[in-house]
N, C-alpha and C. Protein backbone atom coordinates (compact mmCIF):
# COMPACT_ATOMS: atom_id res chain seq x y z
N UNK A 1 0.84 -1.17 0.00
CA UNK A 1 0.00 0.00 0.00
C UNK A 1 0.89 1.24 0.00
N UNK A 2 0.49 2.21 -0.47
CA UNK A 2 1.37 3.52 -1.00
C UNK A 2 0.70 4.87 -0.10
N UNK A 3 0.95 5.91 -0.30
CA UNK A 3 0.25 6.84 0.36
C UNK A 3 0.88 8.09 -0.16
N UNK A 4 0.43 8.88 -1.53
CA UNK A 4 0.87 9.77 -1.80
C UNK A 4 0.23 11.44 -1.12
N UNK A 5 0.74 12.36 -1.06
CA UNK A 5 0.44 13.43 -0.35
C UNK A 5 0.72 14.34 -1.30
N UNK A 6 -0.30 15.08 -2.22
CA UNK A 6 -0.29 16.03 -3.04
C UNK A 6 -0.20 17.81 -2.60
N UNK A 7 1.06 18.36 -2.86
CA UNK A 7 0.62 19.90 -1.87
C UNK A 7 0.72 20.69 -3.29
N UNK A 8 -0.42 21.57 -3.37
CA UNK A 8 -0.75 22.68 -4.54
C UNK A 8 0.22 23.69 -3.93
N UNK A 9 0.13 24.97 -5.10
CA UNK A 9 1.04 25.98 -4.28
C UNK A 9 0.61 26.54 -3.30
N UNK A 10 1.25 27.02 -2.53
CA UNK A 10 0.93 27.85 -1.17
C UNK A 10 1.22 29.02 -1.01
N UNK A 11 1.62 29.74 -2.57
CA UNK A 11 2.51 30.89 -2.39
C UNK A 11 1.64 32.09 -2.52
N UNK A 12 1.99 33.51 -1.95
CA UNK A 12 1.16 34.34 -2.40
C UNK A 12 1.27 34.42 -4.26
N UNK A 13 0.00 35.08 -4.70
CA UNK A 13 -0.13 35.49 -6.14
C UNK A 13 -0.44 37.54 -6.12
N UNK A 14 0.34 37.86 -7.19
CA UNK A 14 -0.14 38.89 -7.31
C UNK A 14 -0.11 39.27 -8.72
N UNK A 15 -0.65 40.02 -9.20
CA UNK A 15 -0.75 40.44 -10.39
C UNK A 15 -1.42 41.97 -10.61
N UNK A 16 -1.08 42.57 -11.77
CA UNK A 16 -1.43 44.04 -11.55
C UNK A 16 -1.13 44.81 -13.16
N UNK A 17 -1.04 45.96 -12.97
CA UNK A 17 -0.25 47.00 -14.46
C UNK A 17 1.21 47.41 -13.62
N UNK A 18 2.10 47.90 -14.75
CA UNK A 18 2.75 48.75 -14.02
C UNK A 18 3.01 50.13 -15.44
N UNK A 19 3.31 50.89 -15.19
CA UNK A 19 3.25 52.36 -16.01
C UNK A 19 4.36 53.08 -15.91
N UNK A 20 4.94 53.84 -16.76
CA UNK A 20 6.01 54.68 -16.51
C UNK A 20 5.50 56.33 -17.90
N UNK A 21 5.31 57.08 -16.70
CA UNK A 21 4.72 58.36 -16.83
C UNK A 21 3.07 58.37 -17.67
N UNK A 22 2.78 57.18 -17.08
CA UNK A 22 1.18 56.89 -17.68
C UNK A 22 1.05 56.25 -18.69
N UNK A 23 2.37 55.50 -19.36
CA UNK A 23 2.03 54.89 -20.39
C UNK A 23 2.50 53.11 -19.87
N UNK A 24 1.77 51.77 -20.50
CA UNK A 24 2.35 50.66 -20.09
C UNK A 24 3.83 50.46 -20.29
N UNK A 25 4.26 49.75 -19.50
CA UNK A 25 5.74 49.31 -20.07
C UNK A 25 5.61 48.14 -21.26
N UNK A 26 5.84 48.15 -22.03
CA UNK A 26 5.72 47.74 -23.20
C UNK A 26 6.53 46.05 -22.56
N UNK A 27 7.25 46.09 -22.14
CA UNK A 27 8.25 45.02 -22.04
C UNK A 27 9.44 44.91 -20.87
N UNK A 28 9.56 44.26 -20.00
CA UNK A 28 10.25 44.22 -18.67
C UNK A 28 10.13 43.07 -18.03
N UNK A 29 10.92 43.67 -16.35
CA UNK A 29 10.70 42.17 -15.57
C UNK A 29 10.53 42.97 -14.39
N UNK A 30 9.50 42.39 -12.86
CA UNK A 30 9.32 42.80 -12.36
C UNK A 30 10.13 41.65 -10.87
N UNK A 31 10.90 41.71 -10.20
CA UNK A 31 11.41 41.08 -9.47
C UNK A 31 11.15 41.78 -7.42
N UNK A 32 10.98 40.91 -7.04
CA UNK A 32 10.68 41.16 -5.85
C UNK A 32 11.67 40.63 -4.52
N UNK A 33 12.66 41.03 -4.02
CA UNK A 33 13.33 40.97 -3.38
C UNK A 33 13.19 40.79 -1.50
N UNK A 34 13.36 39.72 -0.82
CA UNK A 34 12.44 39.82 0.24
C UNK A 34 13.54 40.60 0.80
N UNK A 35 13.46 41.12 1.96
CA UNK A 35 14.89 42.04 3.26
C UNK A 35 15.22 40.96 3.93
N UNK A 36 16.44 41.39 4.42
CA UNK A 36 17.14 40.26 5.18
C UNK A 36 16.18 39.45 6.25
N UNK A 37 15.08 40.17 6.53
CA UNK A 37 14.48 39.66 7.71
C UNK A 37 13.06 38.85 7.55
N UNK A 38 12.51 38.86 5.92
CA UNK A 38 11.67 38.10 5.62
C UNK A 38 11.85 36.78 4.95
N UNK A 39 11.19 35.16 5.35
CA UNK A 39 11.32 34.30 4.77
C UNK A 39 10.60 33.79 3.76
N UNK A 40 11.12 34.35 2.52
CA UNK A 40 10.32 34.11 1.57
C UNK A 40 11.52 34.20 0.31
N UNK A 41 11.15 33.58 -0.63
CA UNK A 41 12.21 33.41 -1.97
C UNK A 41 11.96 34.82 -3.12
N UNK A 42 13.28 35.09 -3.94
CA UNK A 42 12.89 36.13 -4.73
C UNK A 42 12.00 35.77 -6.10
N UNK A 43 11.15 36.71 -6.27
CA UNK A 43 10.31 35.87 -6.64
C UNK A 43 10.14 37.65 -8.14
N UNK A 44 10.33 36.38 -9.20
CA UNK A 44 10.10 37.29 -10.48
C UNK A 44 9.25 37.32 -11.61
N UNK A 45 8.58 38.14 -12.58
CA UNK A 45 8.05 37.82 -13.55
C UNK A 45 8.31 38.74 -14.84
N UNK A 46 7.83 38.38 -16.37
CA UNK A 46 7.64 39.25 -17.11
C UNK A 46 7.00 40.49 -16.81
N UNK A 47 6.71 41.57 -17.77
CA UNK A 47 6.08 42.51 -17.70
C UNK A 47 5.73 42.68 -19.15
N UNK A 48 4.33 42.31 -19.59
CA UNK A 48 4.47 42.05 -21.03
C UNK A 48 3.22 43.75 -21.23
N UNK A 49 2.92 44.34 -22.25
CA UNK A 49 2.10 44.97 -22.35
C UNK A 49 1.39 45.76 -21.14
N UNK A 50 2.58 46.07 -19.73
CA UNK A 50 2.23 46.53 -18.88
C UNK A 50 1.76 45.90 -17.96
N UNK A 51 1.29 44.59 -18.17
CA UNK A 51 0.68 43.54 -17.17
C UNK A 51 2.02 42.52 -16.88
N UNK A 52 1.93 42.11 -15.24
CA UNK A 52 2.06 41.28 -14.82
C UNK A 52 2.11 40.23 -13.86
N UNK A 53 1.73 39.14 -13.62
CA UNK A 53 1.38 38.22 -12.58
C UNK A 53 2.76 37.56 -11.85
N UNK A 54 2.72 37.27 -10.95
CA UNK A 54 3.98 36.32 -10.06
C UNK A 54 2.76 35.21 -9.33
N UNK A 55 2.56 33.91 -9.83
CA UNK A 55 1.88 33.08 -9.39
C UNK A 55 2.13 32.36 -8.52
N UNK A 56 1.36 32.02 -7.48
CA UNK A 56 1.58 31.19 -6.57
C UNK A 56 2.41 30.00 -6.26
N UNK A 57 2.88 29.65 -7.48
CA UNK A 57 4.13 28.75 -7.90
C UNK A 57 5.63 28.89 -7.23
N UNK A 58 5.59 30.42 -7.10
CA UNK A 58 6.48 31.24 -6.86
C UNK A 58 7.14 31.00 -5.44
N UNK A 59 6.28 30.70 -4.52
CA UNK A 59 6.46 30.77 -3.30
C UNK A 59 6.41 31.91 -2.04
N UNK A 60 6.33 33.11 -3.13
CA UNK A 60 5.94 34.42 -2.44
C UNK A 60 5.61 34.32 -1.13
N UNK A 61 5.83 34.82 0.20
CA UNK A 61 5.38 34.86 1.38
C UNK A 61 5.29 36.51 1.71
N UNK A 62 4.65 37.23 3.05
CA UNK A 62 4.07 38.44 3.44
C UNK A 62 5.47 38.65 3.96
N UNK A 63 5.78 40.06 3.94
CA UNK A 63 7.01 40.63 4.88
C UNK A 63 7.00 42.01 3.84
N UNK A 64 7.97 42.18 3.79
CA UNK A 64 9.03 43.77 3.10
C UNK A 64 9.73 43.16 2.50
N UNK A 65 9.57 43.67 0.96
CA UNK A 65 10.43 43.59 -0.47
C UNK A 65 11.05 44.73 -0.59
N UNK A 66 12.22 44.95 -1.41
CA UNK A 66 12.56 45.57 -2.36
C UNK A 66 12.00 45.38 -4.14
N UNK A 67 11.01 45.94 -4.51
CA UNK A 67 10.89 45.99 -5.48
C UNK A 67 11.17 46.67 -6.88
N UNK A 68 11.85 45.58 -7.69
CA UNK A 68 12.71 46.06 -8.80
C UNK A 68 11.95 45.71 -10.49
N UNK A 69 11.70 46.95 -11.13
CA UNK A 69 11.41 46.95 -12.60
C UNK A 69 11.90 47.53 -13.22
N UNK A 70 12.61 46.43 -14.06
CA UNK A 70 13.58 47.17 -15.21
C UNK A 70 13.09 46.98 -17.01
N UNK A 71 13.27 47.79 -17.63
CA UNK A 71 12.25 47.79 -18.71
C UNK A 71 13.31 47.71 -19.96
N UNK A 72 13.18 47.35 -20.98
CA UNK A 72 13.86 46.65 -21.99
C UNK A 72 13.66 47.36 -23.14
N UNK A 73 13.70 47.88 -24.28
CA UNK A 73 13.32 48.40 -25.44
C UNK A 73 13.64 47.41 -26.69
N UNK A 74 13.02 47.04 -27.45
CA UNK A 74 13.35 46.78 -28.50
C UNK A 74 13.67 47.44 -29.71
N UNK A 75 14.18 46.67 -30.51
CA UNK A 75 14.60 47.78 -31.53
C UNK A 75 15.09 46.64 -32.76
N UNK A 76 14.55 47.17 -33.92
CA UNK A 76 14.66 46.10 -34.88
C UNK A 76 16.04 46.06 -35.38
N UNK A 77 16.73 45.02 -35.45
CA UNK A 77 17.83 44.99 -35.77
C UNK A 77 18.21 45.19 -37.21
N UNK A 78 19.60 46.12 -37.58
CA UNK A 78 19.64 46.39 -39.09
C UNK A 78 19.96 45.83 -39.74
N UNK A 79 19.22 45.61 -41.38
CA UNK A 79 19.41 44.70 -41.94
C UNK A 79 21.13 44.75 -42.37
N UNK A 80 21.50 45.56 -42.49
CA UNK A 80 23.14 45.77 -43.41
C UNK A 80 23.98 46.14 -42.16
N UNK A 81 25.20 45.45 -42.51
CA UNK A 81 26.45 46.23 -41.95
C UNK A 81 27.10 46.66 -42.45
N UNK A 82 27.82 47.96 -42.53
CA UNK A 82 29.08 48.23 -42.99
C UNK A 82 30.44 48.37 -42.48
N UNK A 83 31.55 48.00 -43.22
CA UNK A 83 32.56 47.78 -42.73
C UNK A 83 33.46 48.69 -43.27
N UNK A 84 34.43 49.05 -42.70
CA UNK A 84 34.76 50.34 -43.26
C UNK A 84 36.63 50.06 -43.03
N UNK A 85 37.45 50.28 -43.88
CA UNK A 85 39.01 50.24 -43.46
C UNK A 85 38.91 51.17 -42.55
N UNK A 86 39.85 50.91 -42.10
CA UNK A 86 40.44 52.08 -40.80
C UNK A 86 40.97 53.62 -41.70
N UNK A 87 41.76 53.45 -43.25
CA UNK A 87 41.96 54.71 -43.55
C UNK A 87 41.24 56.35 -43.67
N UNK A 88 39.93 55.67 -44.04
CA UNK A 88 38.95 57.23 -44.14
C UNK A 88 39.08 57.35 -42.57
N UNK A 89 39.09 58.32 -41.96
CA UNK A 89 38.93 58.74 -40.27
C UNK A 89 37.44 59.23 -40.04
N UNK A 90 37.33 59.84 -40.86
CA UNK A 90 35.35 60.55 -41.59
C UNK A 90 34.45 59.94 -41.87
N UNK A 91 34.75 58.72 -42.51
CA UNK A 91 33.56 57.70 -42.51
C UNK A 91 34.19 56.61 -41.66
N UNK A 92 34.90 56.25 -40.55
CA UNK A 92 34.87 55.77 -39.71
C UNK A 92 34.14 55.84 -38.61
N UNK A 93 34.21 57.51 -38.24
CA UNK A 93 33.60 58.65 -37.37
C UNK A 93 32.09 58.54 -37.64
N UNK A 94 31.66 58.55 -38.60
CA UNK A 94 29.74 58.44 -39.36
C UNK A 94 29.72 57.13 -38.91
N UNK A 95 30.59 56.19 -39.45
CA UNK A 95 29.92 55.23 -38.90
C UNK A 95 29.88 54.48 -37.46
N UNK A 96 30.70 55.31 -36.81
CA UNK A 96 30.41 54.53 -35.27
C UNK A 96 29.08 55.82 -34.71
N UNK A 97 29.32 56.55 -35.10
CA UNK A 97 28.48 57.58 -34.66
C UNK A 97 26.99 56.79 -34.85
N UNK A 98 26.36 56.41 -36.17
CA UNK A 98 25.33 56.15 -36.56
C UNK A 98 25.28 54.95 -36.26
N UNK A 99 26.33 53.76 -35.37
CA UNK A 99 26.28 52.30 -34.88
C UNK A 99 25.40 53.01 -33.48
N UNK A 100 26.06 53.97 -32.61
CA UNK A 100 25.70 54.33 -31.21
C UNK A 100 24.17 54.69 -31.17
N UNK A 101 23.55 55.37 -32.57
CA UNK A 101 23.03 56.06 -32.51
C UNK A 101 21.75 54.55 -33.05
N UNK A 102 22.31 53.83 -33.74
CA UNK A 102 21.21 52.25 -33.86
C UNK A 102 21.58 51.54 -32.78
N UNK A 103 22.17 51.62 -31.79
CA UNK A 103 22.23 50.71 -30.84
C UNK A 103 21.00 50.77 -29.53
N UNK A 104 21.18 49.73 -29.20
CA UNK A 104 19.12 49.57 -28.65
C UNK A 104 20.15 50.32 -27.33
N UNK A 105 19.08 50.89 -26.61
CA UNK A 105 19.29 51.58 -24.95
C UNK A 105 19.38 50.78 -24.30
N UNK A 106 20.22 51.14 -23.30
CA UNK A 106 20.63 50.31 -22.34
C UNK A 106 19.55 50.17 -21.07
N UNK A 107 19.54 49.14 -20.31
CA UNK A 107 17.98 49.20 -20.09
C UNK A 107 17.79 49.89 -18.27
N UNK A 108 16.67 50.05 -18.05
CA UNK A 108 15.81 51.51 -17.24
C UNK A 108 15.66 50.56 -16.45
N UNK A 109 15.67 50.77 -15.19
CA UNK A 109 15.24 50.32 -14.27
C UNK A 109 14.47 51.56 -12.78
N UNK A 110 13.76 50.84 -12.00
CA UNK A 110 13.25 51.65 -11.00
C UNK A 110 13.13 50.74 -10.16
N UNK A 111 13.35 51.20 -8.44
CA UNK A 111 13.29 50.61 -7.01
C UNK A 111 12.05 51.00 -6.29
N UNK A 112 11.93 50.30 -5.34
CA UNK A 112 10.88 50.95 -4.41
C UNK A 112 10.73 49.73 -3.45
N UNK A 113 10.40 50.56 -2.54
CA UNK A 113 9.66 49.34 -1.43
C UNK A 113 8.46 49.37 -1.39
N UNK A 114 8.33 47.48 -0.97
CA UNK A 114 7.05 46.86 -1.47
C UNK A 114 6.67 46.16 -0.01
N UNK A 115 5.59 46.17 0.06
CA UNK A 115 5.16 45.44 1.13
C UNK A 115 4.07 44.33 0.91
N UNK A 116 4.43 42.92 1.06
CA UNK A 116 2.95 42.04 0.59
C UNK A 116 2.30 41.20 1.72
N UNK A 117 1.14 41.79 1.51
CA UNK A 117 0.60 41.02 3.03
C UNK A 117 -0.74 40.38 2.36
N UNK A 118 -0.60 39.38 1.20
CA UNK A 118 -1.75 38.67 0.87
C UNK A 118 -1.51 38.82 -0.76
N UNK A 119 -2.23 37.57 -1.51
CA UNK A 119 -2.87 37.68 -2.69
C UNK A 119 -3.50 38.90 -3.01
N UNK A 120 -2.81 39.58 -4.24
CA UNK A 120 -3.98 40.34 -5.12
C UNK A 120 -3.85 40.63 -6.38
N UNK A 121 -4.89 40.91 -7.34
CA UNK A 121 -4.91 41.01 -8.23
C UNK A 121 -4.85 42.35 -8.95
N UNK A 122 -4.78 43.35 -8.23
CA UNK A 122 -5.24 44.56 -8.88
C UNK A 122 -4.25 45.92 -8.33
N UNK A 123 -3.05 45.05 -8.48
CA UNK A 123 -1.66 46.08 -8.42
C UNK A 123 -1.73 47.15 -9.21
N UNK A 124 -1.41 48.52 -9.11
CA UNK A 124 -1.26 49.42 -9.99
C UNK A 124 0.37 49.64 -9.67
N UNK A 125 1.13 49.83 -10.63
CA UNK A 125 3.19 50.13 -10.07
C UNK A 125 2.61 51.18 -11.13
N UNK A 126 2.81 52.71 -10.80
CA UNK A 126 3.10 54.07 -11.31
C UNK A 126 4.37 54.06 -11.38
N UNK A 127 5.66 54.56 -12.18
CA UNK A 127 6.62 54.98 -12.01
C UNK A 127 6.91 56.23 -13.05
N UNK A 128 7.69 57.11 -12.23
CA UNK A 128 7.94 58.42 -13.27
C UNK A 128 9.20 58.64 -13.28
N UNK A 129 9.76 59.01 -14.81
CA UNK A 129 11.03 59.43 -15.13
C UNK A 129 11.16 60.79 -14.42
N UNK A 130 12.75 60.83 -13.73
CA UNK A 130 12.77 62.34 -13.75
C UNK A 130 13.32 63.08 -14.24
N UNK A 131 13.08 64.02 -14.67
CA UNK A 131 13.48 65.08 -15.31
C UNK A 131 14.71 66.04 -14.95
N UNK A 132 15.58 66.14 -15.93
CA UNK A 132 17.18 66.78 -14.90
C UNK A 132 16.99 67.78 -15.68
N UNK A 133 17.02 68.79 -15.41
CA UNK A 133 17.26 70.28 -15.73
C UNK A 133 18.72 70.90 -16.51
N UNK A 134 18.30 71.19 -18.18
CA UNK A 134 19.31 71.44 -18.49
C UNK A 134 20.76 72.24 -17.56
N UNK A 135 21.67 71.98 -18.04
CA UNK A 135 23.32 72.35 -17.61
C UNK A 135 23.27 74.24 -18.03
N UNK A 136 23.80 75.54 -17.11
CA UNK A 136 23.96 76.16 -17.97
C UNK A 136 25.28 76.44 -18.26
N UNK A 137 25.76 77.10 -19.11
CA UNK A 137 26.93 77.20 -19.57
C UNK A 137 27.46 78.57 -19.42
């Protein structure tokens, strides 16, 4: 005779939008970091079209996070390369200039503390760029 013992997840779930200056994040990851003093695992997900869930799979438990979303850009990659001798210095110059200038951004991130004390579904994460005030000269 056998005796198997089936355990479903037990973890919190949450799910929600998150936004940066009112618009969705198109594409990211949303990671949740517990503090030294909560027992619970870090627990991460996509961020697809502004939405995203961390399912109970996860193991999520209640305490104080650090919560981290960092957002990704895409950018279609170009069809041509050019290669250029080292002698022109001028179209060397154009062309790293216009490589920097096709090269995808390096990616955005934002912090905050999070606090989870239960399942929910109806997270809102606001985040706003800030604005640095031109240099004067």
């Amino acid at each position: 005779m056998s005796t198997f013992v089936a355990c479903g997840p037990s973890g919190i779930s949450l799910s929600g939008t998150a936004t940066i200056d009112g618009s969705p994040i198109e594409k990211g990851k949303i990671s949740l970091v517990p503090k030294a003093n909560v027992d619970s695992p870090t627990a991460m997900a996509p961020i697809i079209d502004g939405k995203f869930t961390i399912p109970p799979e996860s193991q999520l438990r209640e305490g104080s996070f650090d919560l981290r979303v960092s957002v990704t850009a895409d950018r279609t990659p170009k069809a041509q390369l050019t290669f250029l001798k080292g002698g022109n210095k001028a179209a060397v110059g154009t062309a790293i200039n216009q490589a920097l200038k096709d090269a995808p951004p390096s990616e955005e991130s934002f912090t905050s503390e999070f606090e989870v004390s239960g399942s929910d579904d109806e997270i809102q994460l606001e985040f706003k760029r800030e604005t640095v005030p031109p240099k004067r000269r």
